[in-house]
C-alpha atoms as a PDB file:
ATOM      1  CA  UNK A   1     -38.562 -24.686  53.953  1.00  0.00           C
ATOM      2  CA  UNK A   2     -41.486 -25.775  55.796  1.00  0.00           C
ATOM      3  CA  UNK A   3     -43.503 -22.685  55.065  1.00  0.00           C
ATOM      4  CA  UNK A   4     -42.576 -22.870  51.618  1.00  0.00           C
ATOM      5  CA  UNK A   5     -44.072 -26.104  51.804  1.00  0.00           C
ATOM      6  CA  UNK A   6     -47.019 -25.446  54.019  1.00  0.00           C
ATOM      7  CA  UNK A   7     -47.877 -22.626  52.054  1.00  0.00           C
ATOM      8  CA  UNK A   8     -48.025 -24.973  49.032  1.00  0.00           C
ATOM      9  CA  UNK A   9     -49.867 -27.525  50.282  1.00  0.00           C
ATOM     10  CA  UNK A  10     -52.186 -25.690  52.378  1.00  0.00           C
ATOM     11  CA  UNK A  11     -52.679 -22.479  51.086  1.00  0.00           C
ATOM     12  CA  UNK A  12     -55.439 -21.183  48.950  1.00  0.00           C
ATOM     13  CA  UNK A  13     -53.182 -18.546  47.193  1.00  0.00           C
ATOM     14  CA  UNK A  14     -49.766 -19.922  47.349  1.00  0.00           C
ATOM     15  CA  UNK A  15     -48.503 -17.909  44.176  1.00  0.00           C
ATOM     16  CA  UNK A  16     -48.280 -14.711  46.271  1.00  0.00           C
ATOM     17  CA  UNK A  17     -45.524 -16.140  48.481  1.00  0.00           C
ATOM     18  CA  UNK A  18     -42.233 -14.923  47.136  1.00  0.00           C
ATOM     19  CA  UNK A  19     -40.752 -18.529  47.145  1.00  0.00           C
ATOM     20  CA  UNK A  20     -37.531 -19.752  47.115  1.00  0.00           C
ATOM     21  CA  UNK A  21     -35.736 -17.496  44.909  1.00  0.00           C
ATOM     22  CA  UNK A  22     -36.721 -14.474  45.418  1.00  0.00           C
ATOM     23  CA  UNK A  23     -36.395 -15.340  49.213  1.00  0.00           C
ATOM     24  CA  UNK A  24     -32.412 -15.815  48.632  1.00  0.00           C
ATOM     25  CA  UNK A  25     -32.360 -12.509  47.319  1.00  0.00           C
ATOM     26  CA  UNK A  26     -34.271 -10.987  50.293  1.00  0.00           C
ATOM     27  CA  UNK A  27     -32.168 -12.592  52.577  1.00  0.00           C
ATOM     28  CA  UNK A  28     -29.214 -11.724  51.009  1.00  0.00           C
ATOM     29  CA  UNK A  29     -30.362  -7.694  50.649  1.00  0.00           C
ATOM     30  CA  UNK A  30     -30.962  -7.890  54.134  1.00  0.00           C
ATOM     31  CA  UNK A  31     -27.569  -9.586  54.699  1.00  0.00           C
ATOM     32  CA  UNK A  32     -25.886  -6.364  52.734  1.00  0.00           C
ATOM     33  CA  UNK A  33     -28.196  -3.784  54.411  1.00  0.00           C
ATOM     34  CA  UNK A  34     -27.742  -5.146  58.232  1.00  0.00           C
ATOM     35  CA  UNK A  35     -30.948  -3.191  59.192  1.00  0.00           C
ATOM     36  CA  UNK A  36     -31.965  -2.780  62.783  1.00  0.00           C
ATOM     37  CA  UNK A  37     -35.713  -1.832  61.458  1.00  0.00           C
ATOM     38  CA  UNK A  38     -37.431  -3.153  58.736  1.00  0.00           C
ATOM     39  CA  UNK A  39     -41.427  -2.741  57.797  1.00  0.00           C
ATOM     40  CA  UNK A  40     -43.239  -5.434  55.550  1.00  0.00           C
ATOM     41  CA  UNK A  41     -45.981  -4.791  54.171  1.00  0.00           C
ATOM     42  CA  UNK A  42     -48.052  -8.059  53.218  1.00  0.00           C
ATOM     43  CA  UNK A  43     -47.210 -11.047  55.659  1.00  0.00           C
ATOM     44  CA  UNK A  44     -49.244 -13.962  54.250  1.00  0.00           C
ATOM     45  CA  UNK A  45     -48.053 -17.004  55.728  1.00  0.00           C
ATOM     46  CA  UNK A  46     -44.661 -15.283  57.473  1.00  0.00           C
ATOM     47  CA  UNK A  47     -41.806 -16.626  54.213  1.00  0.00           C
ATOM     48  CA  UNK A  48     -40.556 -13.338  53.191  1.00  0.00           C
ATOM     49  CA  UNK A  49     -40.268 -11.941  56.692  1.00  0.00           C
ATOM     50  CA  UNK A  50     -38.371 -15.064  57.904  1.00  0.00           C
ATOM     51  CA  UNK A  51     -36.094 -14.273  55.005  1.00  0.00           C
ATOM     52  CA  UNK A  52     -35.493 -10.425  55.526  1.00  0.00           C
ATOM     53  CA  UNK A  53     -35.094 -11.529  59.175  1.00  0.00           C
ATOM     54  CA  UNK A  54     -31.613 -12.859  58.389  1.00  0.00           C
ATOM     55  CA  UNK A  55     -30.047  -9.702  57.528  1.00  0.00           C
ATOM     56  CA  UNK A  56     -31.625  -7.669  61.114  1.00  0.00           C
ATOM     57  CA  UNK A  57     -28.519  -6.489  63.733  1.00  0.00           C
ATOM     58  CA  UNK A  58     -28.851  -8.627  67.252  1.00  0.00           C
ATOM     59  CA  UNK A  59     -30.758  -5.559  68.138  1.00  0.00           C
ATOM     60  CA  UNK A  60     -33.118  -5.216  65.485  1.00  0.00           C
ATOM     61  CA  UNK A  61     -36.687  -5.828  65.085  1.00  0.00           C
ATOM     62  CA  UNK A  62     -38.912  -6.263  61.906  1.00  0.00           C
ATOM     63  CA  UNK A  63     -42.628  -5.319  61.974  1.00  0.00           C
ATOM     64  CA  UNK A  64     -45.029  -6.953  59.167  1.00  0.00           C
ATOM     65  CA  UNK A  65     -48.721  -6.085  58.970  1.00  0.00           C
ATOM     66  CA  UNK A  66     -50.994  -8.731  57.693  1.00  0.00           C
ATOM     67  CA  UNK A  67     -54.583  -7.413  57.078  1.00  0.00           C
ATOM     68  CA  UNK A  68     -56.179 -11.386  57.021  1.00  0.00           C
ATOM     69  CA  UNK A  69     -56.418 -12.970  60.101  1.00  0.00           C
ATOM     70  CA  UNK A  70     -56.137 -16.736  59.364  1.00  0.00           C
ATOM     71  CA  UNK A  71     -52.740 -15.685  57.433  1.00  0.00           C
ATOM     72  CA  UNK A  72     -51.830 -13.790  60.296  1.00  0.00           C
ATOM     73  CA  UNK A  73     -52.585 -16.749  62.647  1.00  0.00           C
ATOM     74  CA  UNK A  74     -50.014 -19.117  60.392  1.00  0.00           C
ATOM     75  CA  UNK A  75     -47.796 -16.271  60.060  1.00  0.00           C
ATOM     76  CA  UNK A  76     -47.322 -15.730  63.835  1.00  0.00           C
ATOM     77  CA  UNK A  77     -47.623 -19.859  64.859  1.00  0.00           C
ATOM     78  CA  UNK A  78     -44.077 -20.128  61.989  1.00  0.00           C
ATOM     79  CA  UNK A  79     -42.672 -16.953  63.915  1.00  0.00           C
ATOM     80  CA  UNK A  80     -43.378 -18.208  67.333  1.00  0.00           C
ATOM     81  CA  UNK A  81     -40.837 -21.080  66.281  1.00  0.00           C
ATOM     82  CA  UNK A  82     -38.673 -19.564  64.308  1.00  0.00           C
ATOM     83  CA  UNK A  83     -34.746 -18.090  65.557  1.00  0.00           C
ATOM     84  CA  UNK A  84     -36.394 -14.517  65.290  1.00  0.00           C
ATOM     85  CA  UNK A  85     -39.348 -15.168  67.543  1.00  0.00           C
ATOM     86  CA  UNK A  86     -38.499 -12.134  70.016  1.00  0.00           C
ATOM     87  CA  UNK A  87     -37.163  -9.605  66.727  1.00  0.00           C
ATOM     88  CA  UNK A  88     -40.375  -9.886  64.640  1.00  0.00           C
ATOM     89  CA  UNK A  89     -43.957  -8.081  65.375  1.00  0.00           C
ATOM     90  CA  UNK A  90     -46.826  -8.925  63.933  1.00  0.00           C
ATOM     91  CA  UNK A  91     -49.823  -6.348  63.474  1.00  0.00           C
ATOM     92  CA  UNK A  92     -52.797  -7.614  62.127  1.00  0.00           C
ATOM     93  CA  UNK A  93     -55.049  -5.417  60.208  1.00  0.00           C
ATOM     94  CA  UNK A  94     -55.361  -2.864  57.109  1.00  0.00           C
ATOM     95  CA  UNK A  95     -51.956  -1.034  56.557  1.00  0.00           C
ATOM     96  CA  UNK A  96     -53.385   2.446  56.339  1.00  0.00           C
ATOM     97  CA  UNK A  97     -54.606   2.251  60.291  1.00  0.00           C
ATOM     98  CA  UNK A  98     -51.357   0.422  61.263  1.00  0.00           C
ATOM     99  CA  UNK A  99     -49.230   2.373  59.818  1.00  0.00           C
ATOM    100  CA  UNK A 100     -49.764   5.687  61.676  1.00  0.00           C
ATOM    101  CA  UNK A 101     -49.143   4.119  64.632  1.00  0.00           C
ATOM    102  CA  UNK A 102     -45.353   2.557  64.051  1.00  0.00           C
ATOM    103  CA  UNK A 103     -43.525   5.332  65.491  1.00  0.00           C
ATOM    104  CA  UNK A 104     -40.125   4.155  63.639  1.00  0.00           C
ATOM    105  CA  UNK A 105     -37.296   5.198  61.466  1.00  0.00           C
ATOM    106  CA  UNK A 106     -37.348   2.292  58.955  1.00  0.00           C
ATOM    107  CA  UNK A 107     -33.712   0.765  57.065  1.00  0.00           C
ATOM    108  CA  UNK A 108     -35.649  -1.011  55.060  1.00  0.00           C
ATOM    109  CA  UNK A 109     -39.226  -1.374  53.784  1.00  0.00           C
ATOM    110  CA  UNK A 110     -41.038  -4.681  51.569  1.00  0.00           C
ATOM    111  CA  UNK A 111     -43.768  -3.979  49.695  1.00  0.00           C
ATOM    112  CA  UNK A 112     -46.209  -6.938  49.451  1.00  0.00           C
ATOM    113  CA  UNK A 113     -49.784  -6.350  49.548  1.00  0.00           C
ATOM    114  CA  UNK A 114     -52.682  -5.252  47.484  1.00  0.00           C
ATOM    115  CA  UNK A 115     -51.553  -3.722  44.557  1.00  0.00           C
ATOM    116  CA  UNK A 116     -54.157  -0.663  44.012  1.00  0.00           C
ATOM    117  CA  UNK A 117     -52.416   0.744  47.627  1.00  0.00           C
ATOM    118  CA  UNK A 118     -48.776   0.318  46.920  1.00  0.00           C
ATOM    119  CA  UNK A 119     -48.875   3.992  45.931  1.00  0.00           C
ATOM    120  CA  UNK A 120     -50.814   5.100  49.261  1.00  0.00           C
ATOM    121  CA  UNK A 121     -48.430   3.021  51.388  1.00  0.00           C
ATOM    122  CA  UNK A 122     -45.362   4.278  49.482  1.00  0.00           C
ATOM    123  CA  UNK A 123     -46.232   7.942  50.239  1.00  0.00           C
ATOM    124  CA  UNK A 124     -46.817   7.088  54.162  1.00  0.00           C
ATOM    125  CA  UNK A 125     -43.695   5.118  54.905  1.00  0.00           C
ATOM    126  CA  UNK A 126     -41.330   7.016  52.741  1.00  0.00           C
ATOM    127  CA  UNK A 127     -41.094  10.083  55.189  1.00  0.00           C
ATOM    128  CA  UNK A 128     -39.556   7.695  57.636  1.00  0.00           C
ATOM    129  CA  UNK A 129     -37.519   5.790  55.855  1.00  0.00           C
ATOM    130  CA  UNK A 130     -33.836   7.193  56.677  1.00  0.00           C
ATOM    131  CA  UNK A 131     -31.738   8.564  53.428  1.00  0.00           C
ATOM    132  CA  UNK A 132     -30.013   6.177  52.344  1.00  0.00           C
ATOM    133  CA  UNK A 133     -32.747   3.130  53.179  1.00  0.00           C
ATOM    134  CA  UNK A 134     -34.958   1.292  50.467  1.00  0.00           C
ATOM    135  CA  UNK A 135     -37.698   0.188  49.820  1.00  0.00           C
ATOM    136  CA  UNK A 136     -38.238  -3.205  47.483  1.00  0.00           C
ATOM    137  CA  UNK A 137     -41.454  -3.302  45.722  1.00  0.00           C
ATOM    138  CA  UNK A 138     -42.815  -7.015  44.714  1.00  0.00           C
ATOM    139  CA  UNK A 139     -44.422  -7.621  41.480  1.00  0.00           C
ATOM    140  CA  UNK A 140     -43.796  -4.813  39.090  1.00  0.00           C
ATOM    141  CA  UNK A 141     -44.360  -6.619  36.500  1.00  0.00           C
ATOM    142  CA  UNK A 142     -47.977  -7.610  37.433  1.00  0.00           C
ATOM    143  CA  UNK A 143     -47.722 -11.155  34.841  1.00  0.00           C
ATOM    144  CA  UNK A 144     -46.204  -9.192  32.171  1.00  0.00           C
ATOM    145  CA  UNK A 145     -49.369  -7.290  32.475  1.00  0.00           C
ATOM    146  CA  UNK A 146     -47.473  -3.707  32.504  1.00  0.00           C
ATOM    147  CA  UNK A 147     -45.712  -4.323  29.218  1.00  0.00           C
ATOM    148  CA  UNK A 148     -48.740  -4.182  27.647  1.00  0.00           C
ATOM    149  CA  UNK A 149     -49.862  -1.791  24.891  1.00  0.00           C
ATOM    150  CA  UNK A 150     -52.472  -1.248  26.621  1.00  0.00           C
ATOM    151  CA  UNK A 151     -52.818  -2.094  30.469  1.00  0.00           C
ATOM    152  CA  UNK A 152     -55.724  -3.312  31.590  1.00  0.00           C
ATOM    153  CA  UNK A 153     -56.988  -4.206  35.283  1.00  0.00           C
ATOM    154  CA  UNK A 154     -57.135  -2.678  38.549  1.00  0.00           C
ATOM    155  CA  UNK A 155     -54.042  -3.989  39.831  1.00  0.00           C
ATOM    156  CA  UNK A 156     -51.643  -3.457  36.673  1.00  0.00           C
ATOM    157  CA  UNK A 157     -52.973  -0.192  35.786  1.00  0.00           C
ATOM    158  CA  UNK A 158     -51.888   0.627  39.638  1.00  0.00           C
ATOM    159  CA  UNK A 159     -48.608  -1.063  39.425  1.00  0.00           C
ATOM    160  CA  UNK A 160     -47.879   1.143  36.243  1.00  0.00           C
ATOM    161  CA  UNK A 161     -48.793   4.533  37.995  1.00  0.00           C
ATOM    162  CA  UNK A 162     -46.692   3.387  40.654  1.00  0.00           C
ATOM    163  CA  UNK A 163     -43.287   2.885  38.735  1.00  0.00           C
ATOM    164  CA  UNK A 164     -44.475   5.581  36.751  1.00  0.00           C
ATOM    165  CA  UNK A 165     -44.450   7.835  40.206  1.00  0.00           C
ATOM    166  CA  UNK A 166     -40.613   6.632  41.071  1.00  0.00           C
ATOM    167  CA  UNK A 167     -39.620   7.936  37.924  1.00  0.00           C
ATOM    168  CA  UNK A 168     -40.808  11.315  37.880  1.00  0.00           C
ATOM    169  CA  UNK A 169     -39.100  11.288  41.366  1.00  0.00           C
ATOM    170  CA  UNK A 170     -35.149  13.151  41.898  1.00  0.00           C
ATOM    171  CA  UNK A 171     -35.431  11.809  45.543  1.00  0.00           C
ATOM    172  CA  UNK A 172     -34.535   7.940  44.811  1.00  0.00           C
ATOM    173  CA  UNK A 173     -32.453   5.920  42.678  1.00  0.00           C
ATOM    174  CA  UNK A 174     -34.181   3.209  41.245  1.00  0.00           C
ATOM    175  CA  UNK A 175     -33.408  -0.194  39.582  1.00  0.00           C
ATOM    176  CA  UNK A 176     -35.448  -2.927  38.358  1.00  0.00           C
ATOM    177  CA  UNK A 177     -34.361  -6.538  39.038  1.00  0.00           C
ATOM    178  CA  UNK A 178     -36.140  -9.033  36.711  1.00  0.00           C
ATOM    179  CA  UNK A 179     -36.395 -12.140  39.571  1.00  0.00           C
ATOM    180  CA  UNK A 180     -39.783 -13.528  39.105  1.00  0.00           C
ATOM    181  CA  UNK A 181     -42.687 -10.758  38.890  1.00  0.00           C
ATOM    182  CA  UNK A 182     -40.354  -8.091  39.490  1.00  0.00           C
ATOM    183  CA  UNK A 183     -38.660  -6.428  42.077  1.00  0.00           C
ATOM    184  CA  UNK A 184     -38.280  -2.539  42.518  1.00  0.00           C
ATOM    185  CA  UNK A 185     -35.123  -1.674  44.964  1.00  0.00           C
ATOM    186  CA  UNK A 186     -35.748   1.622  45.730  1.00  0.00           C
ATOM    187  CA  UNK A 187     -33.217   3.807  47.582  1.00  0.00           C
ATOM    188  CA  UNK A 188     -34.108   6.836  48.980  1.00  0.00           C
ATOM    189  CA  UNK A 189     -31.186   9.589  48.482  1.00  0.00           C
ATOM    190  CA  UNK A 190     -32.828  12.022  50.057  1.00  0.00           C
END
């Protein structure tokens, strides 16, 4: 609750945290899952990861990569203080150097950040995801944006390709759950 309300009252963006919600529902699919390694991809001011925290075994950890320092900063300060102080690890910087160098076999994976990558970040974590792990990607509806007859932007025409990309795919089950801007659970089968 008090990032929630931090982010609103302090933040310059606070629309891109996930809120109340869809932070049930995270912490709930990470209740069902009981993951010992999770990967989040967009940290912003630490909600969602305090959320997907709840579901991680006493021996789990859950690594989030925020690319903006001063997020990073308020991220890490709510972590610091939080019940999963010694399970979560923060990396700051751009996702595509990070990455690479998480040597880990991931139970679940968020997908939170700039839009135009999701596709480039989808295609280097899903090799280590195990079979039978997912991956939940946030705003799939981009504002209603991708219902359009004709999409328009950076970040919806991306978006589209994206879900576009899971489809055309016979290695994951995929189902759409309408909470907020959409939410992609992603399973990999194998």
């Amino acid at each position: 609750q008090e990032v929630e309300n931090y982010t609103h009252a302090q933040h310059s963006e606070p629309h891109m945290m996930s809120g109340f919600l869809q932070g049930r529902f995270l912490s709930l699919f990470s209740e069902l899952v009981k993951p010992d390694r999770i990967l989040e991809i967009g940290t912003l001011t630490g909600f969602s990861a305090l959320c997907l925290a709840k579901g991680l075994t006493s021996v789990g950890e859950l690594h989030t990569i925020e690319k903006r320092e001063q997020d990073a900063a308020i991220a890490q300060s709510f972590f610091d203080r939080s019940l999963y102080s010694s399970q979560i690890k923060l990396h700051r910087g751009d996702a595509r150097l990070v990455l690479p160098t998480l040597n880990e076999t991931w139970d679940l994976v968020f997908l939170d950040a700039d839009k135009t990558s999701y596709l480039d970040y989808f295609n280097m974590v899903f090799p280590a995801v195990r079979v039978g792990g997912y991956i939940l990607a946030d705003n799939i509806f981009f504002h209603g944006q991708v219902f359009s007859e004709e999409v328009h932007g950076k970040n919806a025409k991306a978006i589209l390709r994206f879900s576009e990309m899971l489809l055309e795919r016979d290695d994951v089950e995929v189902t759409v759950v309408p909470l907020r801007d959409g939410l992609s659970v992603i399973k990999k089968v194998r």
